[in-house]
PDB file of N, CA and C in Angstrom:
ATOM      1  N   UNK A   1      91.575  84.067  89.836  1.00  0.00           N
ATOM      2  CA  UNK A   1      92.831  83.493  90.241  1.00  0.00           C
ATOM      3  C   UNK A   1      93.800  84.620  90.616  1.00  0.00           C
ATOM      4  N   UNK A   2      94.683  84.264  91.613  1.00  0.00           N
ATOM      5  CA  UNK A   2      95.471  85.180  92.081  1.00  0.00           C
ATOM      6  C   UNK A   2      96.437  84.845  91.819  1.00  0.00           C
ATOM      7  N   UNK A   3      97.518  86.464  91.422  1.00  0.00           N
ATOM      8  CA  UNK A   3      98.887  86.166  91.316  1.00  0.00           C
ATOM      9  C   UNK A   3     100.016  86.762  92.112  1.00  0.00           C
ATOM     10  N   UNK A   4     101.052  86.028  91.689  1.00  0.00           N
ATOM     11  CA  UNK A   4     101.820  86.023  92.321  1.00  0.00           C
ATOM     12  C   UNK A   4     103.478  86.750  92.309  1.00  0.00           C
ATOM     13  N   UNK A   5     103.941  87.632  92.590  1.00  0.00           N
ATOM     14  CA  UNK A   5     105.315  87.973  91.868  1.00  0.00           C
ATOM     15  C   UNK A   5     106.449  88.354  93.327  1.00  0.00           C
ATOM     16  N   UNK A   6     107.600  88.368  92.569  1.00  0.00           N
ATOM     17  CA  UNK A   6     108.452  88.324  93.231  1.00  0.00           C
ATOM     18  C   UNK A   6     109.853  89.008  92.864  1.00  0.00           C
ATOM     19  N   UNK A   7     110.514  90.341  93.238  1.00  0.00           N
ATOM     20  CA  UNK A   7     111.435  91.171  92.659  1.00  0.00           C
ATOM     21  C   UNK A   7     112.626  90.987  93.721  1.00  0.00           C
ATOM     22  N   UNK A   8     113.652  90.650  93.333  1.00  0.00           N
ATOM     23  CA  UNK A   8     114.990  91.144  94.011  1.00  0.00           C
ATOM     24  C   UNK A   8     115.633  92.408  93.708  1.00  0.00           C
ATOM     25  N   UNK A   9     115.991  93.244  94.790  1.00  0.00           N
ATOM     26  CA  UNK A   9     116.653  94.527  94.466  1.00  0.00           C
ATOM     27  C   UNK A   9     117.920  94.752  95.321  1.00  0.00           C
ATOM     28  N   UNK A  10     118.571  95.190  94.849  1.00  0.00           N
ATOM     29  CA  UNK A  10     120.073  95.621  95.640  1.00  0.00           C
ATOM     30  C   UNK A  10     119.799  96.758  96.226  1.00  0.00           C
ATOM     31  N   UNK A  11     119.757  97.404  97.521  1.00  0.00           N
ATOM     32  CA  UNK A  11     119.435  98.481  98.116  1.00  0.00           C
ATOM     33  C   UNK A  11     120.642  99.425  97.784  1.00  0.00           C
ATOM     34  N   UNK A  12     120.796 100.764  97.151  1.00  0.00           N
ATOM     35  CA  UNK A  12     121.776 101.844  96.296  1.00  0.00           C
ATOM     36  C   UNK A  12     121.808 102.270  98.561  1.00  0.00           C
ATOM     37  N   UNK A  13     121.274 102.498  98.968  1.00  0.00           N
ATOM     38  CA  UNK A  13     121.398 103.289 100.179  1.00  0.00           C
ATOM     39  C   UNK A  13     120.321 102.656 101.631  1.00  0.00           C
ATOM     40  N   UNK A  14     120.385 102.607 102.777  1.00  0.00           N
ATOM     41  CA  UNK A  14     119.883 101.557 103.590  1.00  0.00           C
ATOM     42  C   UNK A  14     118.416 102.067 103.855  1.00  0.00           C
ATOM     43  N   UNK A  15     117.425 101.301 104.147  1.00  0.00           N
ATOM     44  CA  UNK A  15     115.895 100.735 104.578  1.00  0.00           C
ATOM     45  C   UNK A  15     116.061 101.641 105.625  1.00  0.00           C
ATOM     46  N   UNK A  16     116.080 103.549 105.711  1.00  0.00           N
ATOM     47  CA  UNK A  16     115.717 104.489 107.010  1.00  0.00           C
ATOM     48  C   UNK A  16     114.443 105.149 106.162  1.00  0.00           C
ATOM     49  N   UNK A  17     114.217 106.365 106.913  1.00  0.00           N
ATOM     50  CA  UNK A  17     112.552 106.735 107.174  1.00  0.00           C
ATOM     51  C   UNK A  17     112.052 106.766 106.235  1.00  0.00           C
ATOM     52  N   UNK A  18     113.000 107.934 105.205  1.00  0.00           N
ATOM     53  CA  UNK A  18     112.770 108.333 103.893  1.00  0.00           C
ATOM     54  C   UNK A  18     112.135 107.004 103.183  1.00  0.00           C
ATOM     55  N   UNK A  19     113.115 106.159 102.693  1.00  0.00           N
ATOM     56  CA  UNK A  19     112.520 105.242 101.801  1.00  0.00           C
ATOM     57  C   UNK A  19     111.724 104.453 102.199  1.00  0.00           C
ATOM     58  N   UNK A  20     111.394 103.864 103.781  1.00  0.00           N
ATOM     59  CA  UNK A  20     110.530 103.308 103.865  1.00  0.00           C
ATOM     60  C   UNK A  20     109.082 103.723 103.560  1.00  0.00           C
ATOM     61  N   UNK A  21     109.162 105.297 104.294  1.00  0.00           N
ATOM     62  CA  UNK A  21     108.137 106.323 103.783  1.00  0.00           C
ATOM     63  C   UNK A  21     107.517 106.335 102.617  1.00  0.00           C
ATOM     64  N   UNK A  22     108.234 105.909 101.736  1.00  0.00           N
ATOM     65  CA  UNK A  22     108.430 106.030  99.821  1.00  0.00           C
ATOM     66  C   UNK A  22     107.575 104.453  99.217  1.00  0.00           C
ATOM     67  N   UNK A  23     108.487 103.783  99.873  1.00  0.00           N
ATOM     68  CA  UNK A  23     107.638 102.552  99.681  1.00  0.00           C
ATOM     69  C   UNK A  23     105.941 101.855 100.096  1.00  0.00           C
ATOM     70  N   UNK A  24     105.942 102.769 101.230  1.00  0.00           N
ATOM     71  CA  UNK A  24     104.290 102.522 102.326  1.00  0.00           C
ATOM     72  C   UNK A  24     103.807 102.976 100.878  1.00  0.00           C
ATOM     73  N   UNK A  25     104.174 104.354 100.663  1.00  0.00           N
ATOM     74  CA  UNK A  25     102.854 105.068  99.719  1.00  0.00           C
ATOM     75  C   UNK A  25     103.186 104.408  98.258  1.00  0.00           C
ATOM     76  N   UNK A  26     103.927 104.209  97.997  1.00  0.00           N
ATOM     77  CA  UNK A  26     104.037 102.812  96.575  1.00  0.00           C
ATOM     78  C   UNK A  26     102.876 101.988  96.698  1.00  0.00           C
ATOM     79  N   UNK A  27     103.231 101.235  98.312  1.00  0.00           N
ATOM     80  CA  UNK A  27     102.332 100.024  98.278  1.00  0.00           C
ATOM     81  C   UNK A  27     101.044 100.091  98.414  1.00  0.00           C
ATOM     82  N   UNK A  28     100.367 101.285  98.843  1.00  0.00           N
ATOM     83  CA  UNK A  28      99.117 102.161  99.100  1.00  0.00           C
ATOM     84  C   UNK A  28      98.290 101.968  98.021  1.00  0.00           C
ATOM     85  N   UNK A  29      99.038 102.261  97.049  1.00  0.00           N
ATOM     86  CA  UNK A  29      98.223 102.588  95.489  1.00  0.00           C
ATOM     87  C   UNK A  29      97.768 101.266  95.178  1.00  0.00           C
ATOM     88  N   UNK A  30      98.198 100.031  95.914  1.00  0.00           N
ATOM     89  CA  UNK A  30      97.616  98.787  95.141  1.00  0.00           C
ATOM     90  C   UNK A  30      96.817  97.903  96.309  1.00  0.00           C
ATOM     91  N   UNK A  31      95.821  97.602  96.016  1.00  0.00           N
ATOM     92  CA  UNK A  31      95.132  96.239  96.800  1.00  0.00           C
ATOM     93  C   UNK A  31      95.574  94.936  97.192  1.00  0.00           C
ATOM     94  N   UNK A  32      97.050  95.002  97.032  1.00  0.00           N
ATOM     95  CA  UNK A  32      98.037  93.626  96.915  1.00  0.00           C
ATOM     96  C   UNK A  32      98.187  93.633  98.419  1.00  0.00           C
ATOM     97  N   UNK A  33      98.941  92.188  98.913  1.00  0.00           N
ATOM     98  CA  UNK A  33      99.584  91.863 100.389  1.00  0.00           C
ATOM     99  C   UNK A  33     100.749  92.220  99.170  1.00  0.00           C
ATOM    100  N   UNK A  34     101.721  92.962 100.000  1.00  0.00           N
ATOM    101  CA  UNK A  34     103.014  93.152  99.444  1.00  0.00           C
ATOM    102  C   UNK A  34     103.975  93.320 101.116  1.00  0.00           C
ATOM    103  N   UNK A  35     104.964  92.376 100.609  1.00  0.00           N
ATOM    104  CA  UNK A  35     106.106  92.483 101.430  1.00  0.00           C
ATOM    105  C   UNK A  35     107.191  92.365 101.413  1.00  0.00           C
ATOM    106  N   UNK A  36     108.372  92.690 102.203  1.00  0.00           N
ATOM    107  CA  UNK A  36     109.750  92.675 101.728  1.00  0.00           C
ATOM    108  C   UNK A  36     110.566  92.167 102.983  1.00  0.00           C
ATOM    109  N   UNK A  37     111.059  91.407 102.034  1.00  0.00           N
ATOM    110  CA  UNK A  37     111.652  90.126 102.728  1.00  0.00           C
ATOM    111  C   UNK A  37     113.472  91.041 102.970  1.00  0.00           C
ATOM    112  N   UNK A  38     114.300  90.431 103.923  1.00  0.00           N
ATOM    113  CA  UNK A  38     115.626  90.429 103.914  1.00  0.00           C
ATOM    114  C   UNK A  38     116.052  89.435 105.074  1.00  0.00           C
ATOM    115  N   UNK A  39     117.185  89.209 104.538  1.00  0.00           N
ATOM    116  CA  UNK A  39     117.724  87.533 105.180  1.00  0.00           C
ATOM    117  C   UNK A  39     116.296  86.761 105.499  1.00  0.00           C
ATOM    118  N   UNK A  40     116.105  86.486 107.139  1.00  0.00           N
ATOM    119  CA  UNK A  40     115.011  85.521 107.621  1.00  0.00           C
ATOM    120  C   UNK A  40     113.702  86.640 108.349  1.00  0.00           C
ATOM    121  N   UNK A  41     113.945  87.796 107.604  1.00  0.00           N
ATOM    122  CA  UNK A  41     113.279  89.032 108.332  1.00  0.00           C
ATOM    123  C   UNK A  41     112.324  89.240 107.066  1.00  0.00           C
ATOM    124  N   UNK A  42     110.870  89.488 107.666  1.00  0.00           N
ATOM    125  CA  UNK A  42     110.179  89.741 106.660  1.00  0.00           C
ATOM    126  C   UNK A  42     109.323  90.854 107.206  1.00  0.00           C
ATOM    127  N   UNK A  43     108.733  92.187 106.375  1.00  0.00           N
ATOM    128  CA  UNK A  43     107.744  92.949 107.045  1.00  0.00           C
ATOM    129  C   UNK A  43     107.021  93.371 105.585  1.00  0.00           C
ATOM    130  N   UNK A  44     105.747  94.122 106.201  1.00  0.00           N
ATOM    131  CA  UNK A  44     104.610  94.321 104.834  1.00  0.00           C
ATOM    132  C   UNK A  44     105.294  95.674 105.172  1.00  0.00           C
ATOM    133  N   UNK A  45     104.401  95.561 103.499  1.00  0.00           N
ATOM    134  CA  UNK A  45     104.967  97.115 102.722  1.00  0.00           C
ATOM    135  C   UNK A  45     104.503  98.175 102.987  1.00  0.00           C
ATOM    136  N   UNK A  46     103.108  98.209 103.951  1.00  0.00           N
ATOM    137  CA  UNK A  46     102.553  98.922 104.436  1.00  0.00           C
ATOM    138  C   UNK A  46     102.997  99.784 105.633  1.00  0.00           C
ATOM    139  N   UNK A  47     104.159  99.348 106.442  1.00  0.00           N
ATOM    140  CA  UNK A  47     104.144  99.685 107.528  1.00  0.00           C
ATOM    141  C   UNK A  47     105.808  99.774 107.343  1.00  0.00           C
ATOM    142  N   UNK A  48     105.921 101.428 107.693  1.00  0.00           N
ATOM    143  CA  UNK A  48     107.150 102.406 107.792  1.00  0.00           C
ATOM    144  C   UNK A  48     108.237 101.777 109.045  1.00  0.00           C
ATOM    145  N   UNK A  49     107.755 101.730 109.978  1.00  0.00           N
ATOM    146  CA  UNK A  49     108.695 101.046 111.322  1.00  0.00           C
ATOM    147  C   UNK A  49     109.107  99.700 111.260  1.00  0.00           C
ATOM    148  N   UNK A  50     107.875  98.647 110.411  1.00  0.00           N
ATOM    149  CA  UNK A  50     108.454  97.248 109.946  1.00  0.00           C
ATOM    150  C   UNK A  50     109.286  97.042 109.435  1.00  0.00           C
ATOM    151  N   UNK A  51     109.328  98.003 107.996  1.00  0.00           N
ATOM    152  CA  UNK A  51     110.629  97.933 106.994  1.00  0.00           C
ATOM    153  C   UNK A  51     111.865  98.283 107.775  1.00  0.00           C
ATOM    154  N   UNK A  52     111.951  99.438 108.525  1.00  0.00           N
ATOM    155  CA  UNK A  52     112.886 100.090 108.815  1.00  0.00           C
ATOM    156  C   UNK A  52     113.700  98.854 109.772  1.00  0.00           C
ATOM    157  N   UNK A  53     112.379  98.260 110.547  1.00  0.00           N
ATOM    158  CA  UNK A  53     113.107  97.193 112.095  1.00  0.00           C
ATOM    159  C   UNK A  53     113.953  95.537 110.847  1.00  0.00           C
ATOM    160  N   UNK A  54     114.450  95.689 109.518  1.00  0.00           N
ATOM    161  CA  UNK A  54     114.362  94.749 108.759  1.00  0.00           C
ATOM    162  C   UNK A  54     115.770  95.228 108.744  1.00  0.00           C
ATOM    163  N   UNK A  55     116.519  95.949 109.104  1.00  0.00           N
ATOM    164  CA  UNK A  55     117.603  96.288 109.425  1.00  0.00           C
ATOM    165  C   UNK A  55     118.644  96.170 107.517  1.00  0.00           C
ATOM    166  N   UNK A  56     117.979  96.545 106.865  1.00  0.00           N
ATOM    167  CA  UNK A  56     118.676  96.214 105.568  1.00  0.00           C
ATOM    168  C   UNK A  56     119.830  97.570 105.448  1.00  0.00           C
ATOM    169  N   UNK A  57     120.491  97.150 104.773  1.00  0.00           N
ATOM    170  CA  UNK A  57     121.574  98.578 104.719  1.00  0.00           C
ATOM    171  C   UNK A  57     122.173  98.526 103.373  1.00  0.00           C
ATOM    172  N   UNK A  58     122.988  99.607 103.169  1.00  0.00           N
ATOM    173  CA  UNK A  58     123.404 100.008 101.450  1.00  0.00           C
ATOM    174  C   UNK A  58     123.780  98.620 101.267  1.00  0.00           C
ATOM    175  N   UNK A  59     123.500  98.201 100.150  1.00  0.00           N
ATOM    176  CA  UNK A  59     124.097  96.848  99.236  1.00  0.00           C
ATOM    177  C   UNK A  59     123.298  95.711  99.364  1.00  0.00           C
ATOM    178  N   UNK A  60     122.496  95.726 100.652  1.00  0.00           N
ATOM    179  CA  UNK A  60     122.142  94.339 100.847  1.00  0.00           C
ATOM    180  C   UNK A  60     121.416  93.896  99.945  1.00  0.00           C
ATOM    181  N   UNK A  61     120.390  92.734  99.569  1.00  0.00           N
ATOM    182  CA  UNK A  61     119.492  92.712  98.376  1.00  0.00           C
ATOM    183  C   UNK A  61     118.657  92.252  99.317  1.00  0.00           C
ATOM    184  N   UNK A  62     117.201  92.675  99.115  1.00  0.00           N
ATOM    185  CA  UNK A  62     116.122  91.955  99.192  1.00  0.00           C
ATOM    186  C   UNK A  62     115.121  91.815  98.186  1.00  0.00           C
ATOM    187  N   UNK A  63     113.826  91.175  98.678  1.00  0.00           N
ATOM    188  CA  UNK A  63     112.499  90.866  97.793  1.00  0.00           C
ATOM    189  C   UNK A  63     111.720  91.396  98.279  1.00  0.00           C
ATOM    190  N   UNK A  64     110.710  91.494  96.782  1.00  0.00           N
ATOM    191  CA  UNK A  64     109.647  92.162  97.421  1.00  0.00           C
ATOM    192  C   UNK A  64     108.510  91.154  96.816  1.00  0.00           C
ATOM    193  N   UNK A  65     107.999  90.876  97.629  1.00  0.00           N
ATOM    194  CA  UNK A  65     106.791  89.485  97.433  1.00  0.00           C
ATOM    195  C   UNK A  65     105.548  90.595  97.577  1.00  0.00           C
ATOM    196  N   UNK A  66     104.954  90.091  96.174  1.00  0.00           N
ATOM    197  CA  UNK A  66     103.042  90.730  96.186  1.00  0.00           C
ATOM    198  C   UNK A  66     102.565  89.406  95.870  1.00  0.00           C
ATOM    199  N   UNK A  67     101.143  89.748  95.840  1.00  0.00           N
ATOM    200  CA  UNK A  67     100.347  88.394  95.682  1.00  0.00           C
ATOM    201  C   UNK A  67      98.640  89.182  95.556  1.00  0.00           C
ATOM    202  N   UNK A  68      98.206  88.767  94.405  1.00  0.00           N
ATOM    203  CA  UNK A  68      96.825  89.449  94.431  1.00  0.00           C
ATOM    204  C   UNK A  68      96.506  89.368  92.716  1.00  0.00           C
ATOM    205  N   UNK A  69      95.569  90.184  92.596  1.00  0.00           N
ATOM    206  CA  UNK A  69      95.306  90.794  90.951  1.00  0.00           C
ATOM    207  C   UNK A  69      96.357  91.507  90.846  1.00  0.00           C
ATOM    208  N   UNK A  70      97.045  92.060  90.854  1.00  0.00           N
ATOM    209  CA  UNK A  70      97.888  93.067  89.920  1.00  0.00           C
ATOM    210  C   UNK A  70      99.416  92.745  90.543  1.00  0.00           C
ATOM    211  N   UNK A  71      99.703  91.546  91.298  1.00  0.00           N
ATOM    212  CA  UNK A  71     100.948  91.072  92.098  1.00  0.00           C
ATOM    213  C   UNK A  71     101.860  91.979  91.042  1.00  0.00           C
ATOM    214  N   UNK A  72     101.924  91.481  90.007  1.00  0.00           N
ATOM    215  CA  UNK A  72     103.215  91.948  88.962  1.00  0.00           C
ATOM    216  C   UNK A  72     103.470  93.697  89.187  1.00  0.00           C
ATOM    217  N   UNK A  73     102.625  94.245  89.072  1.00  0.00           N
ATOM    218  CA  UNK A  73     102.651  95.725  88.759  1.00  0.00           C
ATOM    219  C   UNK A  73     103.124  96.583  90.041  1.00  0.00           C
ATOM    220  N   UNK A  74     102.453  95.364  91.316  1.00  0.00           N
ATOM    221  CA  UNK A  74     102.820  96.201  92.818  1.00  0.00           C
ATOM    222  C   UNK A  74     104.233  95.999  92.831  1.00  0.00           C
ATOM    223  N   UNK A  75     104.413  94.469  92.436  1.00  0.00           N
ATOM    224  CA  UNK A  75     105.998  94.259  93.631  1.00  0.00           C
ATOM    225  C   UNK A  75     106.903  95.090  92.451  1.00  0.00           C
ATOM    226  N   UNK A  76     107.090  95.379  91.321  1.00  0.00           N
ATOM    227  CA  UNK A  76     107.435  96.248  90.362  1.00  0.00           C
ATOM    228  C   UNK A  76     107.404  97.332  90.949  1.00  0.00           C
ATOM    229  N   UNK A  77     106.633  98.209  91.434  1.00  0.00           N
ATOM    230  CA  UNK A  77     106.690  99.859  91.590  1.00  0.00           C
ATOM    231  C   UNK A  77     107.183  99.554  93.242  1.00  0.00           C
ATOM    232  N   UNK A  78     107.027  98.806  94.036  1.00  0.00           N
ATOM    233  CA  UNK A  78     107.758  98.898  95.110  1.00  0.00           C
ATOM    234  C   UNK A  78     109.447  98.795  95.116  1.00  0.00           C
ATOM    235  N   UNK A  79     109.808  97.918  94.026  1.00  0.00           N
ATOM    236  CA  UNK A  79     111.209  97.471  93.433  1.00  0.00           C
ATOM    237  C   UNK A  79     111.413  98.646  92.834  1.00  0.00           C
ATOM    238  N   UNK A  80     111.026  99.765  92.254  1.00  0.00           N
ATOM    239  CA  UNK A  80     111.384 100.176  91.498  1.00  0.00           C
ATOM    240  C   UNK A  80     111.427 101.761  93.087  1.00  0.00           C
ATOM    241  N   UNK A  81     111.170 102.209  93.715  1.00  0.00           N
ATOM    242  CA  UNK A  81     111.173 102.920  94.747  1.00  0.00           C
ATOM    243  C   UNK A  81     112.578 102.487  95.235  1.00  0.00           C
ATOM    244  N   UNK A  82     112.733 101.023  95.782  1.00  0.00           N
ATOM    245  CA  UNK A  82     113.831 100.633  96.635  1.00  0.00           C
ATOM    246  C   UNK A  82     114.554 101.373  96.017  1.00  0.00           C
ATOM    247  N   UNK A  83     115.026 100.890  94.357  1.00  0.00           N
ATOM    248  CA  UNK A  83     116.205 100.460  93.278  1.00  0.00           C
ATOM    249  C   UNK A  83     116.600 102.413  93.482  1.00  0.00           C
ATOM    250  N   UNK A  84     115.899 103.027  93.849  1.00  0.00           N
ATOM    251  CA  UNK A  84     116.072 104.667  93.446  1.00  0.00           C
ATOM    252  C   UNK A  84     116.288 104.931  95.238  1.00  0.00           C
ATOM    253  N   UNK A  85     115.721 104.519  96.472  1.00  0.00           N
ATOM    254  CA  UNK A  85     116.254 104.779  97.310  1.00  0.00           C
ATOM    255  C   UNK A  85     117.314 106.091  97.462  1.00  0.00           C
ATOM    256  N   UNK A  86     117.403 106.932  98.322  1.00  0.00           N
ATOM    257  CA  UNK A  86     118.504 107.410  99.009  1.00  0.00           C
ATOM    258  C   UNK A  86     118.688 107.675 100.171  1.00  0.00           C
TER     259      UNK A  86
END
């Protein structure tokens, strides 16, 4: 059975190279679909130019949706990359 998780984070500084950069290789380490949602814009966690075209900026909040065996642990260390952002 597969699971499912889901993190909201307040972005400290906006979705440019650096952190998207930060997050690809977060999401690397896990076998999950992981993605991050903002407003009606959604892109996987895998891909540096997706996040970035998601246009999020200091303050906004988004999610980060995993789904798999270890959903909890991915969308966690991807949330936890954003939450440190700079």
């Amino acid at each position: 059975m597969s699971e499912s998780s889901e993190v909201e984070v307040v972005l400290p500084a906006a979705l440019h190279a650096r952190p998207a950069g930060e997050v690809v290789r977060a999401a690397a380490r896990f076998d999950n679909t992981i993605s991050v949602r903002h407003e009606d814009r959604s892109a996987p966690a895998r891909s540096a130019l997706k996040l970035m075209s998601l246009g999020a900026v200091a303050g906004a909040t988004v999610t980060v949706v995993a789904t798999g065996a270890d959903a909890v642990a991915a969308a966690d260390a991807v949330a936890e990359v954003l939450r440190s952002a700079q």
